[in-house]
N, C-alpha and C. Protein backbone atom coordinates (compact mmCIF):
# COMPACT_ATOMS: atom_id res chain seq x y z
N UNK A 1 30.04 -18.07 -4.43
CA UNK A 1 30.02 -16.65 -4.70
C UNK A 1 31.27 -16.04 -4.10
N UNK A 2 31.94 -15.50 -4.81
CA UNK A 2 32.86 -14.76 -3.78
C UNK A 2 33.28 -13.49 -4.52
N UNK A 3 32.25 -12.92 -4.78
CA UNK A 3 31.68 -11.53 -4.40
C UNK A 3 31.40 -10.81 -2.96
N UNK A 4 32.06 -9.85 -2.63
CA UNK A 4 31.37 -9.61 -1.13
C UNK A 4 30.43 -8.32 -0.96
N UNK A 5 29.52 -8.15 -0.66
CA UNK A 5 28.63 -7.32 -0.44
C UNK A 5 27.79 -6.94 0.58
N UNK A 6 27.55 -5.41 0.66
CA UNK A 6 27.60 -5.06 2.53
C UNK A 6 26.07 -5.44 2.51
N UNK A 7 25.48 -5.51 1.62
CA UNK A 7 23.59 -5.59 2.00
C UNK A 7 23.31 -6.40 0.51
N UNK A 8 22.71 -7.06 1.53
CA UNK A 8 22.04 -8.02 0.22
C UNK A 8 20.23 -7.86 0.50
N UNK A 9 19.35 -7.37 -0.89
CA UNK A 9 18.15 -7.46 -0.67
C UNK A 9 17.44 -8.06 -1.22
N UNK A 10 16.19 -9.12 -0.71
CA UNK A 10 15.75 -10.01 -1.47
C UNK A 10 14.42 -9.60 -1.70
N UNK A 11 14.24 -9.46 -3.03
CA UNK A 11 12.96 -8.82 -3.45
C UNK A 11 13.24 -7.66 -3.98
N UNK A 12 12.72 -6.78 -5.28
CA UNK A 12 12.47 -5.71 -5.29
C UNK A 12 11.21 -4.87 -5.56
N UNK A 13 10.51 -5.48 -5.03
CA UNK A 13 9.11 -4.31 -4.78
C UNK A 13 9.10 -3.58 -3.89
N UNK A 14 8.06 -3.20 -3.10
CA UNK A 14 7.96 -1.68 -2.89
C UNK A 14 9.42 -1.41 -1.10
N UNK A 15 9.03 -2.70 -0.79
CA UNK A 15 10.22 -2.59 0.44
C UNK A 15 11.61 -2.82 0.15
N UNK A 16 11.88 -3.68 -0.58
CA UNK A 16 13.43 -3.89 -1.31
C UNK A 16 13.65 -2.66 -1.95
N UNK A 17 12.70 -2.05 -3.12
CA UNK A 17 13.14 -0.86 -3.97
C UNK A 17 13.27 -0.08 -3.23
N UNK A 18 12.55 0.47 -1.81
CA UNK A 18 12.88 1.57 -1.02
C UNK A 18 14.28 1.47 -0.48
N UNK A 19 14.24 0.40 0.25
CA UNK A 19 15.22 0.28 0.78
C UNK A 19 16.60 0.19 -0.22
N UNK A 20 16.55 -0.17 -1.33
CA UNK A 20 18.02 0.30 -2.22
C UNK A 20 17.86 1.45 -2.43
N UNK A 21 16.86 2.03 -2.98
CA UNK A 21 16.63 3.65 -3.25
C UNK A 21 17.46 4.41 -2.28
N UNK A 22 17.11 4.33 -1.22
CA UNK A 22 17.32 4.97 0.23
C UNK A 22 19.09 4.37 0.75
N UNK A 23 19.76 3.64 0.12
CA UNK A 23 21.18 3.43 0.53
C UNK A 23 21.87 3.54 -0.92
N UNK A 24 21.30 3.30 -1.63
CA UNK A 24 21.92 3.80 -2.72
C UNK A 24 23.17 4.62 -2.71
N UNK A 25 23.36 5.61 -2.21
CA UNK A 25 24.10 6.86 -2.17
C UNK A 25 25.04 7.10 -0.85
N UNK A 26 24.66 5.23 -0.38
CA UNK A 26 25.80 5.68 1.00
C UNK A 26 26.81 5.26 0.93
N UNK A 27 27.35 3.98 -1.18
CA UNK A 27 28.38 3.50 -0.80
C UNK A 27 28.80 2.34 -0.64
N UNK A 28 27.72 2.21 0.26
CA UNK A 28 27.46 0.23 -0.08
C UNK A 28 27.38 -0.26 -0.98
N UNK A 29 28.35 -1.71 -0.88
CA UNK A 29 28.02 -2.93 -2.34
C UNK A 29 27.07 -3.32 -1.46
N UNK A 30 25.77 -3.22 -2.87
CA UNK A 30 24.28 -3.92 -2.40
C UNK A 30 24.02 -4.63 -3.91
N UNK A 31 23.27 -5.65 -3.25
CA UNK A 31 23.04 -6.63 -4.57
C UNK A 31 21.65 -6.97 -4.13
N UNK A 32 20.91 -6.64 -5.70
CA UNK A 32 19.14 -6.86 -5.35
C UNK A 32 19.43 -8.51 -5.80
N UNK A 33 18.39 -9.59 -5.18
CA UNK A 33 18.47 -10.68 -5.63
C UNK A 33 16.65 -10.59 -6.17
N UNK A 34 15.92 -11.11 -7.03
CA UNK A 34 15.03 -11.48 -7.43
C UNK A 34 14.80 -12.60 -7.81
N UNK A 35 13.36 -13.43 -7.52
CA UNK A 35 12.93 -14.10 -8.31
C UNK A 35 13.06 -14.89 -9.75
N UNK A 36 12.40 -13.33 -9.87
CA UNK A 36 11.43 -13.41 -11.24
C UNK A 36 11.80 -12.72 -11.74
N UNK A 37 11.28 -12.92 -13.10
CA UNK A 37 12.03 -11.71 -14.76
C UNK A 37 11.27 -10.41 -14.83
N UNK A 38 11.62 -10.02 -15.71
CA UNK A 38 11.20 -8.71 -16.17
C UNK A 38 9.24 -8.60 -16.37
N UNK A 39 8.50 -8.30 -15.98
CA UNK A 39 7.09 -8.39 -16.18
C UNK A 39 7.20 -7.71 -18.17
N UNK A 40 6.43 -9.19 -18.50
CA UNK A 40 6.53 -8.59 -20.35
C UNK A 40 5.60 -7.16 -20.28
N UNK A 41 6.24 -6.85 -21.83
CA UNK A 41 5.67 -5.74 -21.97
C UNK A 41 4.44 -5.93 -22.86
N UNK A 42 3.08 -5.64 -22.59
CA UNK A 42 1.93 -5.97 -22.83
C UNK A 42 0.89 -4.88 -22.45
N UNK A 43 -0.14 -5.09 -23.57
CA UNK A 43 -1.72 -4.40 -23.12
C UNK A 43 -2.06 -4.97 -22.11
N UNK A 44 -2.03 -6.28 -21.86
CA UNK A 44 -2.80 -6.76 -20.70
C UNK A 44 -2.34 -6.53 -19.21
N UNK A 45 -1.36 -5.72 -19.07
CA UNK A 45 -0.25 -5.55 -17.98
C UNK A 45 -1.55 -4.00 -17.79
N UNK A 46 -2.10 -3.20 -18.55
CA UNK A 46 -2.92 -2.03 -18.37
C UNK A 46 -4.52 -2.33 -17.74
N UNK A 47 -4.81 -3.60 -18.11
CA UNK A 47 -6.18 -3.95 -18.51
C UNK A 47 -6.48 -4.87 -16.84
N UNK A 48 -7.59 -4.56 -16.18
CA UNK A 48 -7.93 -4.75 -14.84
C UNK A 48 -8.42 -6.51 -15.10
N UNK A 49 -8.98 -7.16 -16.07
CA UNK A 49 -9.15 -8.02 -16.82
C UNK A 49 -8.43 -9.28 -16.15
N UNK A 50 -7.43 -9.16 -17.21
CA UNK A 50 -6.36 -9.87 -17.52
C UNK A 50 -5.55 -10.28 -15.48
N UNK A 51 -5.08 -8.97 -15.11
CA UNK A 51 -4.74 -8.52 -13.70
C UNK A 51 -5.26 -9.00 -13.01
N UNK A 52 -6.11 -8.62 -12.24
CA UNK A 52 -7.24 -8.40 -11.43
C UNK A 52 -8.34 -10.18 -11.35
N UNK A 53 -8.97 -10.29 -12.12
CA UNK A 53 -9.74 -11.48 -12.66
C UNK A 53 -9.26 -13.12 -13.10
N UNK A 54 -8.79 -12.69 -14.23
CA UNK A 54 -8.28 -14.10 -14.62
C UNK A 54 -6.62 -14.32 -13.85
N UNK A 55 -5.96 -13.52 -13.37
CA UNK A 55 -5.17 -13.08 -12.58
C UNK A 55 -3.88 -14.31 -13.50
N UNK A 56 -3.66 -13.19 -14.13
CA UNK A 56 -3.06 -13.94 -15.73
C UNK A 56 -1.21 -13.66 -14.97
N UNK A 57 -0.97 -12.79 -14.40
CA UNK A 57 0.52 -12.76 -13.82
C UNK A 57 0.75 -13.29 -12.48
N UNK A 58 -0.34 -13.87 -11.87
CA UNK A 58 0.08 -14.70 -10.46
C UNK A 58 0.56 -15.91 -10.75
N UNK A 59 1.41 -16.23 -9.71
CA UNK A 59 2.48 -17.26 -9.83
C UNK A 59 1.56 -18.66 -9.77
N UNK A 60 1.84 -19.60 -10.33
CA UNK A 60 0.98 -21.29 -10.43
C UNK A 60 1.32 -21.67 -9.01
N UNK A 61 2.21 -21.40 -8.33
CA UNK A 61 2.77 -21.63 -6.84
C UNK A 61 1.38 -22.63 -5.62
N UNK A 62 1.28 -23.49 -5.34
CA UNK A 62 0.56 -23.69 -4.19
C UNK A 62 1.47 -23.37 -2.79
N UNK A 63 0.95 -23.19 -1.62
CA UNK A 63 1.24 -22.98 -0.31
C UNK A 63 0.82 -23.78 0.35
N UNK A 64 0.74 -23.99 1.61
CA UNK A 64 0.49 -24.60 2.41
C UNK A 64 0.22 -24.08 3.74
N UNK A 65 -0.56 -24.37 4.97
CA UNK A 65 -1.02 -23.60 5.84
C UNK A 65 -0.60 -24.62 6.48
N UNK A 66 -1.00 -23.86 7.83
CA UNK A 66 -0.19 -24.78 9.15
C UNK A 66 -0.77 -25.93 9.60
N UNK A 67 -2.02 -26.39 9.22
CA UNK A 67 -3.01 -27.62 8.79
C UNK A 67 -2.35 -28.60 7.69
N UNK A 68 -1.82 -27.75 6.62
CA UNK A 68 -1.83 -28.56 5.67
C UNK A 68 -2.34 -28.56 4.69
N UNK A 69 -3.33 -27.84 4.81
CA UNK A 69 -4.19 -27.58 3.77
C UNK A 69 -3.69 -26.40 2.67
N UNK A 70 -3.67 -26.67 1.59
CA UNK A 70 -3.27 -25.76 0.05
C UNK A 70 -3.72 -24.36 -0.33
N UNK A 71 -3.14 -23.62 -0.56
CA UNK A 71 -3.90 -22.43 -0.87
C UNK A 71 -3.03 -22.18 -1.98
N UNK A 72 -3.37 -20.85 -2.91
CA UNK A 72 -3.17 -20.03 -3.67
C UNK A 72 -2.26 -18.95 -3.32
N UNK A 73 -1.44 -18.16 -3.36
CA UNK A 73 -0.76 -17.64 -2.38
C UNK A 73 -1.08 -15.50 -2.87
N UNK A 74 -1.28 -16.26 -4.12
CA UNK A 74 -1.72 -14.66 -4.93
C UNK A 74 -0.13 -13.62 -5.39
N UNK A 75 0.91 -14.53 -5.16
CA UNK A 75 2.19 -13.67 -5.30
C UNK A 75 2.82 -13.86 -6.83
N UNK A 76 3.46 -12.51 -7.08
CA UNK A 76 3.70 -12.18 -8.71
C UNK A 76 5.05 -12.23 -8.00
N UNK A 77 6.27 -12.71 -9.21
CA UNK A 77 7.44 -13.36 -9.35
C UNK A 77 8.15 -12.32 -10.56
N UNK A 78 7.68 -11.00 -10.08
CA UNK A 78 8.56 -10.17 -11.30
C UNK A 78 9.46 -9.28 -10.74
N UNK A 79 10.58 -8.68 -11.29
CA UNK A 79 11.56 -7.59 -10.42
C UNK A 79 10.74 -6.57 -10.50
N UNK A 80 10.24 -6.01 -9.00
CA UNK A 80 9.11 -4.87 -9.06
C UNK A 80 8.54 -5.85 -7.86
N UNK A 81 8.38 -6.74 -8.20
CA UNK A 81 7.36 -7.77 -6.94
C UNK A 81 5.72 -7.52 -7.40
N UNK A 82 5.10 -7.94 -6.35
CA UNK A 82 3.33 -7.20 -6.95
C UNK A 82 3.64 -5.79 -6.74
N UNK A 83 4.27 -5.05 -6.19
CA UNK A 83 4.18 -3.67 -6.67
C UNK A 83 4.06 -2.76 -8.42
N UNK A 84 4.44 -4.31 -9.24
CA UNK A 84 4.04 -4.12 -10.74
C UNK A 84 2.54 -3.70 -11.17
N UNK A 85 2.31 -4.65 -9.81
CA UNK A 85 -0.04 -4.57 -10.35
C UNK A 85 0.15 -4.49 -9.48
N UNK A 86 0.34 -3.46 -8.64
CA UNK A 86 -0.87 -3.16 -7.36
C UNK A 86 -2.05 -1.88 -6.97
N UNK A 87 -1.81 -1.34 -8.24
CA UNK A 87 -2.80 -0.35 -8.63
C UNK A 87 -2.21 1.00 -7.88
N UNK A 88 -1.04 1.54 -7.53
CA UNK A 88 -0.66 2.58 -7.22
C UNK A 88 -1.52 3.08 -6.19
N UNK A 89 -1.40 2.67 -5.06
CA UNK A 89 -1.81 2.83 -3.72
C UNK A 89 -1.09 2.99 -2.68
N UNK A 90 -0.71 4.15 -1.89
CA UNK A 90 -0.07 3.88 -1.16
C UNK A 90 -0.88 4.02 0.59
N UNK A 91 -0.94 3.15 1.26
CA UNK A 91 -2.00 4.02 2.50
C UNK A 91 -1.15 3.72 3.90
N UNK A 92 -1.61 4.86 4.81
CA UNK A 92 -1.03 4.80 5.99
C UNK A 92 -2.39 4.15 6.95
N UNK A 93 -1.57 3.19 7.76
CA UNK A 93 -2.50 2.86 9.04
C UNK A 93 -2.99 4.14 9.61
N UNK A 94 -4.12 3.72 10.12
CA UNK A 94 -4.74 4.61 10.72
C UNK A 94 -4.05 4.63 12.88
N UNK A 95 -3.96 5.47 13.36
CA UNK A 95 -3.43 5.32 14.97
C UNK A 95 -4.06 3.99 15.80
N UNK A 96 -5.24 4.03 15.41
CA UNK A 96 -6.23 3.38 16.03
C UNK A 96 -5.70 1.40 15.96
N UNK A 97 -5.20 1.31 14.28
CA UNK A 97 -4.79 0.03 14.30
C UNK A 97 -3.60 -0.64 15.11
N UNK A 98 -2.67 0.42 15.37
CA UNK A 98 -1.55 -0.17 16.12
C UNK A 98 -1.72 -0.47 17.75
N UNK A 99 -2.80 0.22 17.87
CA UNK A 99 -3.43 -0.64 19.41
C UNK A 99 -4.39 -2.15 19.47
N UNK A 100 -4.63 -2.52 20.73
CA UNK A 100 -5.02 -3.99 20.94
C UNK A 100 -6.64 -3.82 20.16
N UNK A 101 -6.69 -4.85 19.18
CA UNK A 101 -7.75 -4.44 18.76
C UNK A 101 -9.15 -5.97 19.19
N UNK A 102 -10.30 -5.77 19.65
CA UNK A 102 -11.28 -6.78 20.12
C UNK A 102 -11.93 -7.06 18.74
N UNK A 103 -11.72 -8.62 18.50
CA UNK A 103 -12.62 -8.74 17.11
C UNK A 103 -13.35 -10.26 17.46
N UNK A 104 -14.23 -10.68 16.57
CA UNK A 104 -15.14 -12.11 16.69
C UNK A 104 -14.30 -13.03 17.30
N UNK A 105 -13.33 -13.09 17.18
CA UNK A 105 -12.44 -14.12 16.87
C UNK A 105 -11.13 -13.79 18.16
N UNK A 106 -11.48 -12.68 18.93
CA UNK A 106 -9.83 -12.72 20.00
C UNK A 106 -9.80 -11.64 20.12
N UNK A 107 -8.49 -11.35 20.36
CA UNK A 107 -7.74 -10.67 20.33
C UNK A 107 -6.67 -9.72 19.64
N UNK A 108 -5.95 -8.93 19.15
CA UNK A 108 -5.08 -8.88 18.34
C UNK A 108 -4.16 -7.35 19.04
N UNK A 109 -3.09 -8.36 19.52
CA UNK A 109 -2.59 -7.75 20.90
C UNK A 109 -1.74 -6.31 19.64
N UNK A 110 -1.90 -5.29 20.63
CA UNK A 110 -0.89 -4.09 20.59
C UNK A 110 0.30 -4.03 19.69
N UNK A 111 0.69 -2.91 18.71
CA UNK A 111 2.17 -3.35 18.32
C UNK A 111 2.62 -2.60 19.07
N UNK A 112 4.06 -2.83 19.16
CA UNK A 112 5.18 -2.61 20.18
C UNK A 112 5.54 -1.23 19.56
N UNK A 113 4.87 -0.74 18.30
CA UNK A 113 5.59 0.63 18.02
C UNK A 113 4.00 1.33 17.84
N UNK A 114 4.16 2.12 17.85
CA UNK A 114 2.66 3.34 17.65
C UNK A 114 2.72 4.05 16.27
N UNK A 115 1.55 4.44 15.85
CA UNK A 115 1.51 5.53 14.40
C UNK A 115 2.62 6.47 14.63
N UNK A 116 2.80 7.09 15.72
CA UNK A 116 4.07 8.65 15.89
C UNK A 116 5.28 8.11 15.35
N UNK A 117 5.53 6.56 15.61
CA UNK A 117 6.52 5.82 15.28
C UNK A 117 6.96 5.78 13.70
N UNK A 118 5.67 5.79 13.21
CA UNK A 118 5.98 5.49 11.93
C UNK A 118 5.83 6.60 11.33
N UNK A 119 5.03 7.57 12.00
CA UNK A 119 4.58 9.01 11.11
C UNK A 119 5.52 9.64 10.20
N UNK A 120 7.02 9.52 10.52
CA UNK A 120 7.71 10.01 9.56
C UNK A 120 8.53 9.78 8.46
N UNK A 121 8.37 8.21 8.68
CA UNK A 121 8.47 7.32 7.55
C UNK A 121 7.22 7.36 6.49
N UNK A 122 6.19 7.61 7.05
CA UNK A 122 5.54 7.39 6.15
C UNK A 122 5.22 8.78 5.30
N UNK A 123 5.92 10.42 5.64
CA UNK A 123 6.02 10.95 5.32
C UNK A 123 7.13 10.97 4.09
N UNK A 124 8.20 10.31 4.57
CA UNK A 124 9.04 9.99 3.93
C UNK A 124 8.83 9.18 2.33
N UNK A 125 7.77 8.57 2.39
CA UNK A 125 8.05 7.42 1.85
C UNK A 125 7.11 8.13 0.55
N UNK A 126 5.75 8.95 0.96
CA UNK A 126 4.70 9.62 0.22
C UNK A 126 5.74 10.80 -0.67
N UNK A 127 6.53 11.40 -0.15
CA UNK A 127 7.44 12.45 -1.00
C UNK A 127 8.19 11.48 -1.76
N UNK A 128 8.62 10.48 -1.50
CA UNK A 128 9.74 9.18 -2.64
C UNK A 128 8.66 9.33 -3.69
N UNK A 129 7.45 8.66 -3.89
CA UNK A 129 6.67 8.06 -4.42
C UNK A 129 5.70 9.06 -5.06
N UNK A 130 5.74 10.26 -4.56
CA UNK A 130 5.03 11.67 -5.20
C UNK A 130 3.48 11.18 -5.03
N UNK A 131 3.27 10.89 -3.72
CA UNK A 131 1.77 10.51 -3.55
C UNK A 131 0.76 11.86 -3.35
N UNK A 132 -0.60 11.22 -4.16
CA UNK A 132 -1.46 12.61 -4.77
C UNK A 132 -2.19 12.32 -3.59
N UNK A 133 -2.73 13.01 -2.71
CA UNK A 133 -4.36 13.56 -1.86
C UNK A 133 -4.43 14.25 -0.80
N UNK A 134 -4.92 14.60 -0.25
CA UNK A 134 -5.69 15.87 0.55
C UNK A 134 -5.90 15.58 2.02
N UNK A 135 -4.62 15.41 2.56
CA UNK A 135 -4.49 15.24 3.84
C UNK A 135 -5.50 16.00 4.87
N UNK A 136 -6.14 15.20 5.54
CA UNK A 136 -7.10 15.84 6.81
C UNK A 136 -8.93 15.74 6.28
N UNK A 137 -9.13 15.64 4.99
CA UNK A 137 -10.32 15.11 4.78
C UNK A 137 -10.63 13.34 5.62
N UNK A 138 -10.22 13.20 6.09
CA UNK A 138 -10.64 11.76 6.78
C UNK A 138 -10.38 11.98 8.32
N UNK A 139 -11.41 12.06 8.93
CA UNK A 139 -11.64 12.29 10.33
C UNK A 139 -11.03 11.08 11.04
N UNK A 140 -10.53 9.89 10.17
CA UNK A 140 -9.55 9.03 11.52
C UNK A 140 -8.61 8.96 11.15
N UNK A 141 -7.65 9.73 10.15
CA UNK A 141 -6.38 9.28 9.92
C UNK A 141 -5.55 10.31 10.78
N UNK A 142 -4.42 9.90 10.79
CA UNK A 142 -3.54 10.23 11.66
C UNK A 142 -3.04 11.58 11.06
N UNK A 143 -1.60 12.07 12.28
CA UNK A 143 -1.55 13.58 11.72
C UNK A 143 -0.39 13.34 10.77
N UNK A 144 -0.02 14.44 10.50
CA UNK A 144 1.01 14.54 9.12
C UNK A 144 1.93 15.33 9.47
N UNK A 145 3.02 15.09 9.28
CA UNK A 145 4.11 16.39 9.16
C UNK A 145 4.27 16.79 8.06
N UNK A 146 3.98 16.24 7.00
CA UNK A 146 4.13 17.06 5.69
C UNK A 146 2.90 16.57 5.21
N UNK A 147 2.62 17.80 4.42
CA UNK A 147 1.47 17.45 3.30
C UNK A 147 1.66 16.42 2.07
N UNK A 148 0.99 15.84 1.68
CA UNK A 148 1.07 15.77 0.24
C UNK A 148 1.92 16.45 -0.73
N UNK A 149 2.87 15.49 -1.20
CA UNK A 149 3.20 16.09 -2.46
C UNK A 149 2.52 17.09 -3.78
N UNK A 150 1.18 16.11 -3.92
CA UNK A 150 0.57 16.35 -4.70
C UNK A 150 -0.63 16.04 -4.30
N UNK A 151 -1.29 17.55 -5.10
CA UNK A 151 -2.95 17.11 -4.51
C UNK A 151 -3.94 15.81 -5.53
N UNK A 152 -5.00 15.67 -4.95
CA UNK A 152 -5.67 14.53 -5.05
C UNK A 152 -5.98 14.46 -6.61
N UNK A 153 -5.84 13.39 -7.64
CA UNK A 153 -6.56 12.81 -8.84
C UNK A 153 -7.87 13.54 -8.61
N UNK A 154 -8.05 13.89 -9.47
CA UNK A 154 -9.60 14.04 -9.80
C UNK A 154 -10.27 12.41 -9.89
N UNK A 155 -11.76 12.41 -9.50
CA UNK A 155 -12.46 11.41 -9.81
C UNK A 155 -12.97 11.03 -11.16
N UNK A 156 -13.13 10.02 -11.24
CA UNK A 156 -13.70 9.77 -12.79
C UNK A 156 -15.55 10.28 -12.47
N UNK A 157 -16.06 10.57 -13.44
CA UNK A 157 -17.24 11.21 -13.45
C UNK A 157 -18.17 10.56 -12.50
N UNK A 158 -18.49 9.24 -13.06
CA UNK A 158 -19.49 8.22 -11.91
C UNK A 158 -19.05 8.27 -10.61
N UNK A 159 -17.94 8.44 -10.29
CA UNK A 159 -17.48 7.91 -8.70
C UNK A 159 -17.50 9.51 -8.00
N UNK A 160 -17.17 10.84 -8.75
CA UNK A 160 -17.73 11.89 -8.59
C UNK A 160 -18.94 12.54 -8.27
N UNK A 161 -19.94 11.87 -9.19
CA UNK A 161 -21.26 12.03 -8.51
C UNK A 161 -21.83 11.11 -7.19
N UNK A 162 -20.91 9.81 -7.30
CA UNK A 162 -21.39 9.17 -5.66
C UNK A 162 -20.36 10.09 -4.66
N UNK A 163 -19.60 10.56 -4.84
CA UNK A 163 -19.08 11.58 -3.91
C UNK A 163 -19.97 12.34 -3.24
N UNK A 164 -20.69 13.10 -4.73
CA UNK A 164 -21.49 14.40 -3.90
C UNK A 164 -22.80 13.90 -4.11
N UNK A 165 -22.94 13.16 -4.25
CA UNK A 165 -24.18 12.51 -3.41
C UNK A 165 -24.14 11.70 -2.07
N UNK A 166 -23.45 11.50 -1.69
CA UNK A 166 -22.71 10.86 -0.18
C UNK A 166 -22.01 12.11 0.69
N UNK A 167 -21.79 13.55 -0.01
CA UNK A 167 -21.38 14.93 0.69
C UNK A 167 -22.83 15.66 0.71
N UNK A 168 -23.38 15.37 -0.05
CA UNK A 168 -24.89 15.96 0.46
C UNK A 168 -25.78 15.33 1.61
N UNK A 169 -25.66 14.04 1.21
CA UNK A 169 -26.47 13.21 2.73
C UNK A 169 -26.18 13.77 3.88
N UNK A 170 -24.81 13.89 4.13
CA UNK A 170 -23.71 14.36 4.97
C UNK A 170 -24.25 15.47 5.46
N UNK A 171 -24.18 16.22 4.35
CA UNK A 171 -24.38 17.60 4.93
C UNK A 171 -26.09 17.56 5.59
N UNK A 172 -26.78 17.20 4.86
CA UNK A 172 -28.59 16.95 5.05
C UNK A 172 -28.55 16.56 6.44
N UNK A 173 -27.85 15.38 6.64
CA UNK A 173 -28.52 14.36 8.17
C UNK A 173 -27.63 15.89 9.39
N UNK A 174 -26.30 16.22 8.69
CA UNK A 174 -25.75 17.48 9.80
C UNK A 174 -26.44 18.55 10.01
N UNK A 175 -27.22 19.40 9.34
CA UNK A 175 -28.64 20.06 9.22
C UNK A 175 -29.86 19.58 9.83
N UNK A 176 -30.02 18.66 10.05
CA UNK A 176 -31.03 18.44 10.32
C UNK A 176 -31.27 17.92 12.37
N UNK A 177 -29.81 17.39 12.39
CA UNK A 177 -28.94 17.43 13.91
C UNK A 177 -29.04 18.55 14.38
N UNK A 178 -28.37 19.53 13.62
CA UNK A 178 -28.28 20.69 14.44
C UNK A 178 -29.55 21.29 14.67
N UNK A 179 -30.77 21.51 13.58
CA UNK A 179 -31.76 22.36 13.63
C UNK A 179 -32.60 21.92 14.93
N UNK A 180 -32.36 20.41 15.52
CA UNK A 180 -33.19 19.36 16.35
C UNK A 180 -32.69 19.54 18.06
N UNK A 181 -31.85 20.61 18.13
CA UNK A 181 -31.09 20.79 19.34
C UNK A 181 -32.06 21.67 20.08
């Protein structure tokens, strides 16, 4: 190769694409390297089916674990990365995870950076991406410096009525606390 280039990024899903997005404009020769081709253009690329189930765009790839033993690895090989199918989600840790957490199994020591750390990246990252919902309805997520771009999707009808049937319980068992004081 003797091309020279100040940043080279390997991958372009959601951390490679940010990260060119975000230098883009400073100047730098950057060169995305990928995989994999273009994800075809298809119904079944829409359909949870195809995706999701028969998991018709994961790579044939085996892995290997530190035993030895084979696994599946579940990784898509397209420019986009699995950010092609990953169902448009974007979520922030909650504060609580970046401390030492006690589980069946150990330990799972502290990260070296805290939610405040990341809080404004991840502000950052929800205005890139024009992420839709309603900051402060969830009693453990962390705080925000900016709102939402955009407010929350509406629910599809069924998952609407388990809403407010799960906001009524809510409210019922809180009524019934307080009246018991």
């Amino acid at each position: 190769m003797t091309e020279h280039y100040d940043v080279i990024i390997v991958g372009t899903g959601a951390g490679g694409g940010t990260l060119a997005h975000t230098l883009a404009s400073s100047g730098k020769r950057i060169l995305l390297l990928e995989r994999g081709n273009f994800l075809p253009k298809e119904t079944d690329n829409w359909d949870p089916k195809p995706v999701f189930v028969d998991g018709k765009y994961i790579s044939p790839d085996t892995w290997y674990d530190a035993d030895g033993k084979p696994f599946q690895p579940q990784v898509h090989y397209f420019v986009g990365g699995a950010t092609k199918l990953y169902g448009a989600a974007l979520y922030r840790l909650r504060p609580g995870d970046f401390g030492e957490l006690r589980h069946v199994d150990g330990i799972s020591p502290a990260w070296p950076l805290s939610y405040d750390d990341f809080e404004p990246w991840y502000s950052r990252a929800e205005q890139l991406y024009q992420v839709h919902g309603n900051g402060g309805e969830d009693p453990t997520e962390g705080h925000r410096s900016e709102p939402y771009p955009w407010p929350a999707v509406s629910h599809e009808d069924r998952i609407q009525q388990i809403h407010d049937g799960l906001d009524q319980g809510a409210t019922t068992r809180s009524t019934r606390r307080a009246g018991s004081c």
